[in-house]
C-alpha atoms as a PDB file:
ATOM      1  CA  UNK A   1     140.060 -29.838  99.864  1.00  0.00           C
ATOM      2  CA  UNK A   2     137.374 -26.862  99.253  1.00  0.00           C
ATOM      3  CA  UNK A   3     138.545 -24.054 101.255  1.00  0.00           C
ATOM      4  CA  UNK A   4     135.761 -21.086 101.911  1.00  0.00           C
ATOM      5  CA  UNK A   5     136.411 -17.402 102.691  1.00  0.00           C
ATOM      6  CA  UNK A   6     135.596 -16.961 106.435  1.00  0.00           C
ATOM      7  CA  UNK A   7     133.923 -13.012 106.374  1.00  0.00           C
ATOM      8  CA  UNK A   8     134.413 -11.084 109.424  1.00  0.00           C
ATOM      9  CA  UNK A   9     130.961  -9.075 110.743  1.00  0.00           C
ATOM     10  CA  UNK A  10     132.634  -6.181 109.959  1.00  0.00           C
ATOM     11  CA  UNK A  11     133.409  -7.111 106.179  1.00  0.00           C
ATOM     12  CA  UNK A  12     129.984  -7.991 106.160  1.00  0.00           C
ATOM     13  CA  UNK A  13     128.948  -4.917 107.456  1.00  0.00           C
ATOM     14  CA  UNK A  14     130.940  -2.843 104.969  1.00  0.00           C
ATOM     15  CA  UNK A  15     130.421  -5.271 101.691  1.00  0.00           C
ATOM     16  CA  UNK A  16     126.114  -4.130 102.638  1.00  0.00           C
ATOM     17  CA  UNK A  17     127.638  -0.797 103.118  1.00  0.00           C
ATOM     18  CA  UNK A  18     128.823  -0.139  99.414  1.00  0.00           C
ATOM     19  CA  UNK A  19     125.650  -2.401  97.829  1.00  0.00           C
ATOM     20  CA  UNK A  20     122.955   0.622 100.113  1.00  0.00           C
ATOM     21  CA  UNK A  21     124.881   3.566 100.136  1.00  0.00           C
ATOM     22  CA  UNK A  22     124.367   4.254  96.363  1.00  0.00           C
ATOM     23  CA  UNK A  23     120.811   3.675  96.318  1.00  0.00           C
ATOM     24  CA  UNK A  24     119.188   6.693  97.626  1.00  0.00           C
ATOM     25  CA  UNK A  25     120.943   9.797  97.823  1.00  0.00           C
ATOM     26  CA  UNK A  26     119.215  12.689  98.547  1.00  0.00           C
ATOM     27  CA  UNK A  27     119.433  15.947  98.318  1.00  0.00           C
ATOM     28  CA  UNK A  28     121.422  17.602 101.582  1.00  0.00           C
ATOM     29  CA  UNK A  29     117.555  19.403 102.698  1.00  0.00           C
ATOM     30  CA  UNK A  30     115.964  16.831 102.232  1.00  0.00           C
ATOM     31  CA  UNK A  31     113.294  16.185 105.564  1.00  0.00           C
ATOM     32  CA  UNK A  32     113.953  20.058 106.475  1.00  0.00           C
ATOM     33  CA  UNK A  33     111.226  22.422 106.224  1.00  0.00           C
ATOM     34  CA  UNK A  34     107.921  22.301 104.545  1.00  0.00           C
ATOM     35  CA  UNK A  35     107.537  21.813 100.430  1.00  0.00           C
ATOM     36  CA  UNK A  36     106.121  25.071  98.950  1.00  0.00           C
ATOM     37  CA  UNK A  37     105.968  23.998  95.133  1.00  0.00           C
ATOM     38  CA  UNK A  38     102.677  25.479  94.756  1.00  0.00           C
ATOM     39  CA  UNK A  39     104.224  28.799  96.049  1.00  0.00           C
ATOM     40  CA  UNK A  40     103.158  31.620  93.322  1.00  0.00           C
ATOM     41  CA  UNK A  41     105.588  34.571  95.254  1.00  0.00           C
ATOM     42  CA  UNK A  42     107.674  34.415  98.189  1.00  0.00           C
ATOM     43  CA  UNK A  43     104.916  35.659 100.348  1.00  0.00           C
ATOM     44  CA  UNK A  44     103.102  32.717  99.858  1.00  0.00           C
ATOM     45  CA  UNK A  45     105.800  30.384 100.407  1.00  0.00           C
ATOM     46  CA  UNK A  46     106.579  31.666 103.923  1.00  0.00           C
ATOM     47  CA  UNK A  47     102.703  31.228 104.771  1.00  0.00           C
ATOM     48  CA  UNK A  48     102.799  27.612 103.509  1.00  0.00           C
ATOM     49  CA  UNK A  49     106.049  27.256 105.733  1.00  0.00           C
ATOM     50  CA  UNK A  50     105.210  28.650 108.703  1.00  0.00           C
ATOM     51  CA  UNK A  51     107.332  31.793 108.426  1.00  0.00           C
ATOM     52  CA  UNK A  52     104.519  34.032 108.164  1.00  0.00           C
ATOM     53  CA  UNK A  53     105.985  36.192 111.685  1.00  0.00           C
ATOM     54  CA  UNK A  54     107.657  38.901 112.546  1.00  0.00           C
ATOM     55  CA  UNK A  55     110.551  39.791 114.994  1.00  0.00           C
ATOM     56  CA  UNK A  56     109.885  43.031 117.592  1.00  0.00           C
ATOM     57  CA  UNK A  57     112.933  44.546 118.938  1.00  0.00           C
ATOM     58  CA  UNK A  58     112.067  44.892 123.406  1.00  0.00           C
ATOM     59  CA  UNK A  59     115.249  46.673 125.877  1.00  0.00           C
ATOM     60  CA  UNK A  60     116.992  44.567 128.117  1.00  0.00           C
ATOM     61  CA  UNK A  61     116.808  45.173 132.134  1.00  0.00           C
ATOM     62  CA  UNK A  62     119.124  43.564 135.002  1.00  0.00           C
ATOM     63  CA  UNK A  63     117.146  41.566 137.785  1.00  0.00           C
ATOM     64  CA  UNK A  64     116.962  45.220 139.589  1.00  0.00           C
ATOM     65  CA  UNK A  65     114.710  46.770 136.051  1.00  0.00           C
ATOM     66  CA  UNK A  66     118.256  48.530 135.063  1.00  0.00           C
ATOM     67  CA  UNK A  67     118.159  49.066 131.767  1.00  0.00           C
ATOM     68  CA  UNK A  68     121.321  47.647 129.315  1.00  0.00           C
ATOM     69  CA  UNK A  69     121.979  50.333 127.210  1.00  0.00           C
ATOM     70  CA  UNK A  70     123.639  49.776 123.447  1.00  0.00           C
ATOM     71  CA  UNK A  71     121.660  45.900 123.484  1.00  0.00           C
ATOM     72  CA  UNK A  72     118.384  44.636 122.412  1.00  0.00           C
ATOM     73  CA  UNK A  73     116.357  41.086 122.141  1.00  0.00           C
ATOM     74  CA  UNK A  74     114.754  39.833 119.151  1.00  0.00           C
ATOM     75  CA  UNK A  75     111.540  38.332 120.038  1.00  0.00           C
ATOM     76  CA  UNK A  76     109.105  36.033 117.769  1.00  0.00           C
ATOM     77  CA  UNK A  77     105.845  37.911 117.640  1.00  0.00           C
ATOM     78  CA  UNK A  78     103.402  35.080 117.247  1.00  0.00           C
ATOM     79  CA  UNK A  79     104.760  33.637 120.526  1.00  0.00           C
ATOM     80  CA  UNK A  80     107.207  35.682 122.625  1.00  0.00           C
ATOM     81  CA  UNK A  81     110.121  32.953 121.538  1.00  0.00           C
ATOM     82  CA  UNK A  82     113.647  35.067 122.466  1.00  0.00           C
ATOM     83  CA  UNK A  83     115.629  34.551 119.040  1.00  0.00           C
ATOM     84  CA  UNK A  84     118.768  36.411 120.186  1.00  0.00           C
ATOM     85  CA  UNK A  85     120.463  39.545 121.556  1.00  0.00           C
ATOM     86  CA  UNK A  86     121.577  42.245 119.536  1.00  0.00           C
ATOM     87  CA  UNK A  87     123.264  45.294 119.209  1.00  0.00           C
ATOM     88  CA  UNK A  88     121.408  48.546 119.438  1.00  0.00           C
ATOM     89  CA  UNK A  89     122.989  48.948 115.797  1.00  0.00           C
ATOM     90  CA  UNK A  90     121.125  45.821 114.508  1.00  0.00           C
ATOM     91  CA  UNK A  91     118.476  46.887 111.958  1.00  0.00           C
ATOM     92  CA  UNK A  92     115.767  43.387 111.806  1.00  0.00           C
ATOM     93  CA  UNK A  93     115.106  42.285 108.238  1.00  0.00           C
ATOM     94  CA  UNK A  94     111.543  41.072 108.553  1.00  0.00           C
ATOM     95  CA  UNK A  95     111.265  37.326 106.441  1.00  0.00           C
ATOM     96  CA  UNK A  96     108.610  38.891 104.485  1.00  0.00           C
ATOM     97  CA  UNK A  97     111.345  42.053 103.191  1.00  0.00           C
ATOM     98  CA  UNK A  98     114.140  39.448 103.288  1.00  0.00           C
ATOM     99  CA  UNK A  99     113.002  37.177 100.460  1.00  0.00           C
ATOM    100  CA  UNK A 100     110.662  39.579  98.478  1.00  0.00           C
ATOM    101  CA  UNK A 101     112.924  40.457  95.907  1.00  0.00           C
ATOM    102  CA  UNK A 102     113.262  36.554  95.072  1.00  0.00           C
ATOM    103  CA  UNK A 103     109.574  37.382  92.997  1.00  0.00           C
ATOM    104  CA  UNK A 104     111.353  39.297  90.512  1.00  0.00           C
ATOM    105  CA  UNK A 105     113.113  36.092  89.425  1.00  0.00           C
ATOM    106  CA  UNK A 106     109.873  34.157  89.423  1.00  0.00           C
ATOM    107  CA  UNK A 107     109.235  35.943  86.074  1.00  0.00           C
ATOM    108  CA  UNK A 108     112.284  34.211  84.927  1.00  0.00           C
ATOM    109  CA  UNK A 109     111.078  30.740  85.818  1.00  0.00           C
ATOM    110  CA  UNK A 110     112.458  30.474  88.834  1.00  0.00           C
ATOM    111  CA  UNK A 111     110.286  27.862  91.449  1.00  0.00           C
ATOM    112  CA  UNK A 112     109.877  27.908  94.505  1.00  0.00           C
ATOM    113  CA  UNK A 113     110.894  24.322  96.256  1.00  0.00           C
ATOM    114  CA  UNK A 114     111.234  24.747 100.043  1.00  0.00           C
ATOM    115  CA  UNK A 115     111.167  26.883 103.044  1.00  0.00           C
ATOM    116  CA  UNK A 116     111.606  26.339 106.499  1.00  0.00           C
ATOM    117  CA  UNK A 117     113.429  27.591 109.709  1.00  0.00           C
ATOM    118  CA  UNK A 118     116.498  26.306 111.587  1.00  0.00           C
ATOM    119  CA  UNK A 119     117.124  26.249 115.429  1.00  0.00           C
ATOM    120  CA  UNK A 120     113.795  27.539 116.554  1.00  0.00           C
ATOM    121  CA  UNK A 121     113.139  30.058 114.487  1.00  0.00           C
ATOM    122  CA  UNK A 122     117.122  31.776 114.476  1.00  0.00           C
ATOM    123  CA  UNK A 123     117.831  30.933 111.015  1.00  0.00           C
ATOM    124  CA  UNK A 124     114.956  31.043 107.937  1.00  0.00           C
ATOM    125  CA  UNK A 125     115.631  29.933 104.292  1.00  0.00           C
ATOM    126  CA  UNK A 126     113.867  29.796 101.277  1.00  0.00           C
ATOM    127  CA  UNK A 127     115.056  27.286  97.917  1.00  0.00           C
ATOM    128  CA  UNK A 128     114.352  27.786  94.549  1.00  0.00           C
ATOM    129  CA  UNK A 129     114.688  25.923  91.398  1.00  0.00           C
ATOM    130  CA  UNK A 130     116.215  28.060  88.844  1.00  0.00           C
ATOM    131  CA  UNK A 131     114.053  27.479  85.735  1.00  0.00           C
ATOM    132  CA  UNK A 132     117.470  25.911  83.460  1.00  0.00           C
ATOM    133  CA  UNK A 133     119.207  22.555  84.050  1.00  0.00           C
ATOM    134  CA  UNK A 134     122.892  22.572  82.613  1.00  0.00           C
ATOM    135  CA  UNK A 135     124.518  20.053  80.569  1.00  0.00           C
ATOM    136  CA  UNK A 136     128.386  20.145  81.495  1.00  0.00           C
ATOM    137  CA  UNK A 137     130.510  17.793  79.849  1.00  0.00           C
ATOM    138  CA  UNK A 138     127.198  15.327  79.179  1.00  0.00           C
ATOM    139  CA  UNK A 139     126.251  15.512  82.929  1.00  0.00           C
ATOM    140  CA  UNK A 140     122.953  17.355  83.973  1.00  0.00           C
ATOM    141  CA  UNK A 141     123.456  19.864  86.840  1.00  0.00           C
ATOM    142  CA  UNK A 142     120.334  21.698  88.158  1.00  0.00           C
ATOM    143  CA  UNK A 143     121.028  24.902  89.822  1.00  0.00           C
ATOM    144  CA  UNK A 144     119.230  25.860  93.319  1.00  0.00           C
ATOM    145  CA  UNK A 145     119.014  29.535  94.392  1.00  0.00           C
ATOM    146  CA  UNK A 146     119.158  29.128  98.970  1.00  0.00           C
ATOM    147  CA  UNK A 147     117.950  32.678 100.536  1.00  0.00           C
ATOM    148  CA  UNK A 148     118.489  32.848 104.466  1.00  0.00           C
ATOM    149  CA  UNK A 149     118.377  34.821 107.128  1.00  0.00           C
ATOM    150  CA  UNK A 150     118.717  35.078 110.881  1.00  0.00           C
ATOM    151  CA  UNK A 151     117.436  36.840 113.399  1.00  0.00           C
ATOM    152  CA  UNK A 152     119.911  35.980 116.134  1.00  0.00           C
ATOM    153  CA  UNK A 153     122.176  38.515 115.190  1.00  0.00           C
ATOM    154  CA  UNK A 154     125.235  35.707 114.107  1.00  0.00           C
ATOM    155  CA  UNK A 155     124.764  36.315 110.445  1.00  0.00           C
ATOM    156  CA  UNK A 156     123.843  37.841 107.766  1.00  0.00           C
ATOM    157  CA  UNK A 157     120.781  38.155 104.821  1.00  0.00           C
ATOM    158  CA  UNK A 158     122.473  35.451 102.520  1.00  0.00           C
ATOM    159  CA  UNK A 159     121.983  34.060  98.549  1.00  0.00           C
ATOM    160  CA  UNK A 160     123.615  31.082  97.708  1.00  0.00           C
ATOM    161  CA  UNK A 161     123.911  29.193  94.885  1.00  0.00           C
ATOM    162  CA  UNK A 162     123.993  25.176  94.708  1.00  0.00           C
ATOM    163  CA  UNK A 163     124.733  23.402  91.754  1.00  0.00           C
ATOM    164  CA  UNK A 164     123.574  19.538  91.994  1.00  0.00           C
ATOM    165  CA  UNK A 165     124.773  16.509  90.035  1.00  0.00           C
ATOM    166  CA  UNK A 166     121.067  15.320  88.919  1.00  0.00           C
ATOM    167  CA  UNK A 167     122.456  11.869  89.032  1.00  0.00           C
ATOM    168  CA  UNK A 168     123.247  11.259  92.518  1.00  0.00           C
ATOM    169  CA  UNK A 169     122.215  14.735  94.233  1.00  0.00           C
ATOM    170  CA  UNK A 170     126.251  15.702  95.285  1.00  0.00           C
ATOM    171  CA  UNK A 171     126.459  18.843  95.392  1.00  0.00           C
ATOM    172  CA  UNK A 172     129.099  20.690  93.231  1.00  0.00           C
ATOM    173  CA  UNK A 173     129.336  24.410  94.910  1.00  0.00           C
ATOM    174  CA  UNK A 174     133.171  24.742  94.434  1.00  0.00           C
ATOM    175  CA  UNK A 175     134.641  27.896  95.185  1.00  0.00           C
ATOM    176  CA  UNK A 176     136.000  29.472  91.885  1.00  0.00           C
ATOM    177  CA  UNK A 177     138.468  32.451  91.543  1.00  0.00           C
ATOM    178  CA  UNK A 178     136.488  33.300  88.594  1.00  0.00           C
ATOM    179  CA  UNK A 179     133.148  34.092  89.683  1.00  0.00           C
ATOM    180  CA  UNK A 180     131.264  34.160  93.017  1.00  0.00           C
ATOM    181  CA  UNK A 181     128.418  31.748  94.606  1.00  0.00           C
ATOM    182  CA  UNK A 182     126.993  33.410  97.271  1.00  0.00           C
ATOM    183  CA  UNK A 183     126.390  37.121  98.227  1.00  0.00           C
ATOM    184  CA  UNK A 184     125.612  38.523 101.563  1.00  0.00           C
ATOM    185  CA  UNK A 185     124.177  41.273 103.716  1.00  0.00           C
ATOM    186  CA  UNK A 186     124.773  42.657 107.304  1.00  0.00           C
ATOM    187  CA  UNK A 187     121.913  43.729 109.629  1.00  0.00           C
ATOM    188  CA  UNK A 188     123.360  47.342 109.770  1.00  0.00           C
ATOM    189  CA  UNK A 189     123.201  50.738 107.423  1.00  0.00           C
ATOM    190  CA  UNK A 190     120.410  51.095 104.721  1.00  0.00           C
ATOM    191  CA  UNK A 191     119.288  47.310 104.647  1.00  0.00           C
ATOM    192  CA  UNK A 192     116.703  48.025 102.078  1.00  0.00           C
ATOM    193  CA  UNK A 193     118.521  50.100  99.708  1.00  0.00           C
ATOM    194  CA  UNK A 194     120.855  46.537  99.695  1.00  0.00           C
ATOM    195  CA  UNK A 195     118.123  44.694  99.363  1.00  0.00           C
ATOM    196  CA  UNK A 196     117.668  46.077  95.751  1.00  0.00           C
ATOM    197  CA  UNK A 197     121.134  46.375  95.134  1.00  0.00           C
ATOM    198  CA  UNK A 198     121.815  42.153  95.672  1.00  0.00           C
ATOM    199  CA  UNK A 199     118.442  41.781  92.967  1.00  0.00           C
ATOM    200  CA  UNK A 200     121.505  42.137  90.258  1.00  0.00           C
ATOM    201  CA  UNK A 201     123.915  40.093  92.067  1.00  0.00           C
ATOM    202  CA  UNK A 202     121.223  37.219  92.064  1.00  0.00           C
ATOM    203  CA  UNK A 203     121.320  37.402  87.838  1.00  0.00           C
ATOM    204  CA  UNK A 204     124.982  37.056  87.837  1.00  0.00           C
ATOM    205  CA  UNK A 205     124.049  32.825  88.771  1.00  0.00           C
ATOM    206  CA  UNK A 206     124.950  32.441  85.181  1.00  0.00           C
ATOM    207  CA  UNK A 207     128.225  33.602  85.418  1.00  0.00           C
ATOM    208  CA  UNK A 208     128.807  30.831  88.167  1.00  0.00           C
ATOM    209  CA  UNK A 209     127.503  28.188  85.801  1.00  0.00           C
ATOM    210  CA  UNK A 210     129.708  29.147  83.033  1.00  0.00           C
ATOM    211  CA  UNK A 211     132.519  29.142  85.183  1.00  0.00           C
ATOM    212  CA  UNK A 212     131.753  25.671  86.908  1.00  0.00           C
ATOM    213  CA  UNK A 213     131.602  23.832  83.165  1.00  0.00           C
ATOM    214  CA  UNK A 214     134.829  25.406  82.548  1.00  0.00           C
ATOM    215  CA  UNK A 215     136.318  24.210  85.871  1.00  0.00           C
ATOM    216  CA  UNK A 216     134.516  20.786  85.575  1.00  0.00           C
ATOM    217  CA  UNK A 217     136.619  20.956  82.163  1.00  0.00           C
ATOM    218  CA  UNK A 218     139.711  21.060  83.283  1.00  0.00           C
ATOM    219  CA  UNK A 219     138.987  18.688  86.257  1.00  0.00           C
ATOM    220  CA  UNK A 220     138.325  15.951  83.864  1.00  0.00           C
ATOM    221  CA  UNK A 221     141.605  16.657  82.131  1.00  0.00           C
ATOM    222  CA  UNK A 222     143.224  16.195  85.537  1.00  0.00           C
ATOM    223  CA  UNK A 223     144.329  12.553  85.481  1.00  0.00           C
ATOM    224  CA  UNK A 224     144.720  10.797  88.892  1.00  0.00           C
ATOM    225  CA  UNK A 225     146.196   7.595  89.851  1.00  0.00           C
ATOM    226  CA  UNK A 226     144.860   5.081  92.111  1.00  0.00           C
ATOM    227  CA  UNK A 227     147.218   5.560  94.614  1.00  0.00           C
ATOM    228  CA  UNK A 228     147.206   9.656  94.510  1.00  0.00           C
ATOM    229  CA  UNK A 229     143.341   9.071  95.563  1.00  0.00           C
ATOM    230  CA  UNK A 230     144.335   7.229  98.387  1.00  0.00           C
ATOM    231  CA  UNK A 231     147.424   9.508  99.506  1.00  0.00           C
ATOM    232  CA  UNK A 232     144.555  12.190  98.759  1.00  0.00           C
ATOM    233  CA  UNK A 233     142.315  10.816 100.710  1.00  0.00           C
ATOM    234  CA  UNK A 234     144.399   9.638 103.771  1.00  0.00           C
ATOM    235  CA  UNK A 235     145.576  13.504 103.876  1.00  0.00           C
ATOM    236  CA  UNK A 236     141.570  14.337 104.160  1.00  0.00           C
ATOM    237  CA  UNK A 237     141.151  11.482 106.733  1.00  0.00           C
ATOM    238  CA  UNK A 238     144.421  11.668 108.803  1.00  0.00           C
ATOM    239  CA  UNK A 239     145.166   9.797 110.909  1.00  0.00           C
ATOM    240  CA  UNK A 240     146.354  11.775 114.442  1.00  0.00           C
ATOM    241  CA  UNK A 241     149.031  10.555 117.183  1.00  0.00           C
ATOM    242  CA  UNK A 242     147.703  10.071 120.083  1.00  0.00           C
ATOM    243  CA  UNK A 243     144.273   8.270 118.596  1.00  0.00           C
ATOM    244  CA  UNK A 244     142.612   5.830 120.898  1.00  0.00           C
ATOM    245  CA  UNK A 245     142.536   2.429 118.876  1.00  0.00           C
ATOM    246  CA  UNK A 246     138.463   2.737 118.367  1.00  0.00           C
ATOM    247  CA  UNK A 247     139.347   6.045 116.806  1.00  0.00           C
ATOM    248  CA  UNK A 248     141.746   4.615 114.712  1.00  0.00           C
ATOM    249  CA  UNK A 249     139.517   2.277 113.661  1.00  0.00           C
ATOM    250  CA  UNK A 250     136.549   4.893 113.402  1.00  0.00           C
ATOM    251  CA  UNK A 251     139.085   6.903 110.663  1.00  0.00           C
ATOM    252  CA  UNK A 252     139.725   3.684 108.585  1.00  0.00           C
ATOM    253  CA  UNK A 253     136.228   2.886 108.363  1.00  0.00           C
ATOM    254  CA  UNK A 254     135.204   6.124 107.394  1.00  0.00           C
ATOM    255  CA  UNK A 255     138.247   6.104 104.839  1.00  0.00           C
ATOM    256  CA  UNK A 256     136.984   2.687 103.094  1.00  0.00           C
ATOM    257  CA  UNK A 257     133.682   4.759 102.912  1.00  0.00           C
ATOM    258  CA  UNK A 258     135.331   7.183 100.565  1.00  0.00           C
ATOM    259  CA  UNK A 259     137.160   5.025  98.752  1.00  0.00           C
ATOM    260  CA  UNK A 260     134.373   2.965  97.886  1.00  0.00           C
ATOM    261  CA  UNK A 261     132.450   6.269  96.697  1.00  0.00           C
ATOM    262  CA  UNK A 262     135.500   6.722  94.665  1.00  0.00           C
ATOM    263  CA  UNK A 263     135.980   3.331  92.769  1.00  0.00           C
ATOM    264  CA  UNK A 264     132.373   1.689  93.333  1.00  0.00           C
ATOM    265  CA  UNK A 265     130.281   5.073  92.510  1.00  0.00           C
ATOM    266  CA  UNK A 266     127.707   3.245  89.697  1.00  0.00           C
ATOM    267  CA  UNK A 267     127.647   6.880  88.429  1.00  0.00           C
ATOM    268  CA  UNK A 268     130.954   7.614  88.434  1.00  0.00           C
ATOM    269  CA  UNK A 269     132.073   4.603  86.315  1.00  0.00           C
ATOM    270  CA  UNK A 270     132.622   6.121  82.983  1.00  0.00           C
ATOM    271  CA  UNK A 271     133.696   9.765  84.362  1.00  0.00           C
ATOM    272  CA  UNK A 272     137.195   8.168  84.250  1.00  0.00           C
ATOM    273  CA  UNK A 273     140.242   8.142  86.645  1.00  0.00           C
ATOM    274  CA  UNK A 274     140.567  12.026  87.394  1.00  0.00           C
ATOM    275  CA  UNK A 275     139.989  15.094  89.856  1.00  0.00           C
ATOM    276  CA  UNK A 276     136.438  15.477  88.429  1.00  0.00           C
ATOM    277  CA  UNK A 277     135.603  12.021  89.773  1.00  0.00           C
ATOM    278  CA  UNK A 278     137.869  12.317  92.821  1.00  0.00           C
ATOM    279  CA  UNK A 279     135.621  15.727  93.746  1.00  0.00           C
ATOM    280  CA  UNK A 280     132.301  14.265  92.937  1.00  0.00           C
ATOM    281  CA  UNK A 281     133.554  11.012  95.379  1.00  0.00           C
ATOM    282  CA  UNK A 282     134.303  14.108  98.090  1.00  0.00           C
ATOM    283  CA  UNK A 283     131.235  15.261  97.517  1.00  0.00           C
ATOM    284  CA  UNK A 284     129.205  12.047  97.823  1.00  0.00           C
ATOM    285  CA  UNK A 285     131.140  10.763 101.343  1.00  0.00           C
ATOM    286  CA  UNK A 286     130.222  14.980 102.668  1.00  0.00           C
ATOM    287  CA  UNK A 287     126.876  15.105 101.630  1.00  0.00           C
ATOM    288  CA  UNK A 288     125.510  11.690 102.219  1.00  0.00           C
ATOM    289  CA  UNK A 289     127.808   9.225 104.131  1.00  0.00           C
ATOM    290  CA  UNK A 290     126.405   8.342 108.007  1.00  0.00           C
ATOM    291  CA  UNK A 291     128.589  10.113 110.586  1.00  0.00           C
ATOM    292  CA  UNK A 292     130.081   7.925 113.325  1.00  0.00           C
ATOM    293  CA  UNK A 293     127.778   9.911 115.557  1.00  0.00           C
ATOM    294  CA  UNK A 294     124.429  11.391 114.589  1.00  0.00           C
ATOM    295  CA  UNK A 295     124.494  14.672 116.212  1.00  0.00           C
ATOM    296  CA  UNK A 296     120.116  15.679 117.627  1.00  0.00           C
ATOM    297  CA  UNK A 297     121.188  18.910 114.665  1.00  0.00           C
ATOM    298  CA  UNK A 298     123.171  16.651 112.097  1.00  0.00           C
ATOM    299  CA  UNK A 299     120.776  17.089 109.237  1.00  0.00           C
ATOM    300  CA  UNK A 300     120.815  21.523 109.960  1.00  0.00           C
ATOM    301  CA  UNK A 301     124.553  21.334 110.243  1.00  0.00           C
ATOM    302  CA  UNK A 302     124.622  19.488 107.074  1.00  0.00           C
ATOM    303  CA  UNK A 303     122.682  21.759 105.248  1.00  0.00           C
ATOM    304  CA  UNK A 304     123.511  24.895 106.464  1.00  0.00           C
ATOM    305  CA  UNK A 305     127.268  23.409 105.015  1.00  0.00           C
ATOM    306  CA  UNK A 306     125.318  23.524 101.848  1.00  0.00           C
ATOM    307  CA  UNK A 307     124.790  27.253 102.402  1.00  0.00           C
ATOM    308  CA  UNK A 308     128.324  28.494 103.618  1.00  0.00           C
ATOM    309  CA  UNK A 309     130.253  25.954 101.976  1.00  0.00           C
ATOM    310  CA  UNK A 310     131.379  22.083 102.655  1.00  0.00           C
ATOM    311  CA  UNK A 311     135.202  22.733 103.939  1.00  0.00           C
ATOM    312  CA  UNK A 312     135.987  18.975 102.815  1.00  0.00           C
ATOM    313  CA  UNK A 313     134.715  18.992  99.148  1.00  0.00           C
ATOM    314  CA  UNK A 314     136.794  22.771  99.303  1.00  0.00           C
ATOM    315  CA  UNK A 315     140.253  21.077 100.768  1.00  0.00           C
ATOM    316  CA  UNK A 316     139.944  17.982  97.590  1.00  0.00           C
ATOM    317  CA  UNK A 317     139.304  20.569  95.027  1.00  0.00           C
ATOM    318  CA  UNK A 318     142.299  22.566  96.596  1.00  0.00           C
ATOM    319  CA  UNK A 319     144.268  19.446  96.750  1.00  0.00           C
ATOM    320  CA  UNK A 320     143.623  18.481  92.993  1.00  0.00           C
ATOM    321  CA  UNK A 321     144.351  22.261  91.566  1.00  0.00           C
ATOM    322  CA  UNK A 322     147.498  22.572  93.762  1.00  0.00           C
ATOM    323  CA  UNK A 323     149.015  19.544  92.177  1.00  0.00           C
END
């Protein structure tokens, strides 16, 4: 007798799953803000995007018109919008001031990509191409240069930098002992004198770059069994007591997800059995698998990860250096 496999919705589900989920993966701001390619300076960039505003500092006053003393609101000029209270210490860094310094770099090849602002108007950014790809280990990796800053008084004037994995777009901004990714700037003190300071820090991207193809080195060296990936990965995706069976289930799906960006990966097939491959999987599930729940701000919160840094893809690089 001919006996045929009988394939559960859910195996069907997942086997559609792994054939999709490699197709397009994009980059982690992708659909956020406005594209400013043909952006000659910064100035011009924030026009294209919108950003072309400024924030006015206005007192505070109880119902009964008593002033709050040592507080202030940051207001949107163009249209009264209430971007956050402050402290009376709080010096505003006007989007025009906060990203002019990113011109000097232009003269280095540096392109201007994006621009656009997150939760109303609170948070602004700014992405550039940085004018070199890298070759690392026979991989391309395109560096991005992210400026931000807020105006809700919750952070800071911030440069980033984000490698990317041309390949598949994951995004490969590991946090190195040897050199630093990001710098950053409170609201307080002489703000513009810092301003000019961070234009060296920004040059120092190389530094970064030379210390990523070093780590992606020894990552590669790293050798990793199939079953270390999946103790690896069950540690990433435990599994808690006291889980309601359709969170149980939720956590197994979601570690099948990784597994199959692990082993299935069509870029990832002759990277070999290691911790480079076991990052870049991390990396793939953070920046591009579907959440069980789409949040209304999923696609911010996922890039402003991009920004401060993806705790997951941090934990498996951890993971594979500690061992």
């Amino acid at each position: 007798r001919h006996f045929s496999k009988i394939i559960s919705w859910e195996e069907k589900d997942m086997a559609a799953n792994v054939e999709t989920m490699f197709s397009v993966r994009e980059k982690p701001w992708h659909g956020l803000g406005k594209v400013v390619a043909t952006a000659l300076s910064s100035k011009e960039a924030l026009i294209a995007a919108g950003l072309d505003w400024n924030v006015i500092q206005e007192p505070i006053y109880t119902d009964r018109e008593e002033i709050i003393s040592g507080y202030r609101t940051n207001i949107r000029d163009v249209d009264r919008k209430v971007l956050g209270v402050v402290s009376d210490r709080y010096k505003v860094i006007q989007n025009e001031d906060a990203f002019a310094f990113t011109d000097e770099l232009l003269g280095e090849g540096v392109c201007y990509e994006t621009a656009g602002s997150l939760q109303e108007g609170k948070k602004v950014w700014l992405l550039a191409r940085m004018p070199h790809e890298y070759i690392i280990s026979g991989e391309r990796i395109s560096p991005y240069l992210l400026f931000s800053n807020t105006h809700d008084g919750t952070g800071a004037v911030k440069v980033a930098l984000t490698p990317i994995r041309v390949v598949c777009n994951n995004t490969l901004n590991l946090a190195l002992k040897t050199a630093k990714r990001s710098w950053s700037m409170v609201h307080t003190g002489d703000v513009y004198e810092k301003i000019s300071e961070a234009k060296d820090t920004l040059l120092r991207a190389e530094n970064y770059m030379d210390g990523l193809g070093k780590e992606i080195d020894r990552l590669q060296k790293r050798k990793m069994s199939d079953r270390e990936v999946t103790e690896c990965i069950q540690v990433l995706l435990p599994l808690e007591d006291g889980f309601s069976a359709q969170q149980t289930k939720n956590v197994k799906r979601l570690r099948e997800d990784m597994m199959a960006r692990y082993f299935d990966a069509p870029d990832l097939q002759d990277v070999g059995k290691n911790a480079y491959r076991f990052v870049n999987a991390v990396s793939d599930f953070a920046t591009h698998a579907q959440p069980i729940r789409k949040t209304a701000n999923y696609k911010e919160n996922l890039f402003l990860k991009t920004v401060e840094g993806n705790s997951l893809i941090d934990k498996a690089h951890q993971m594979v250096c500690a061992a």
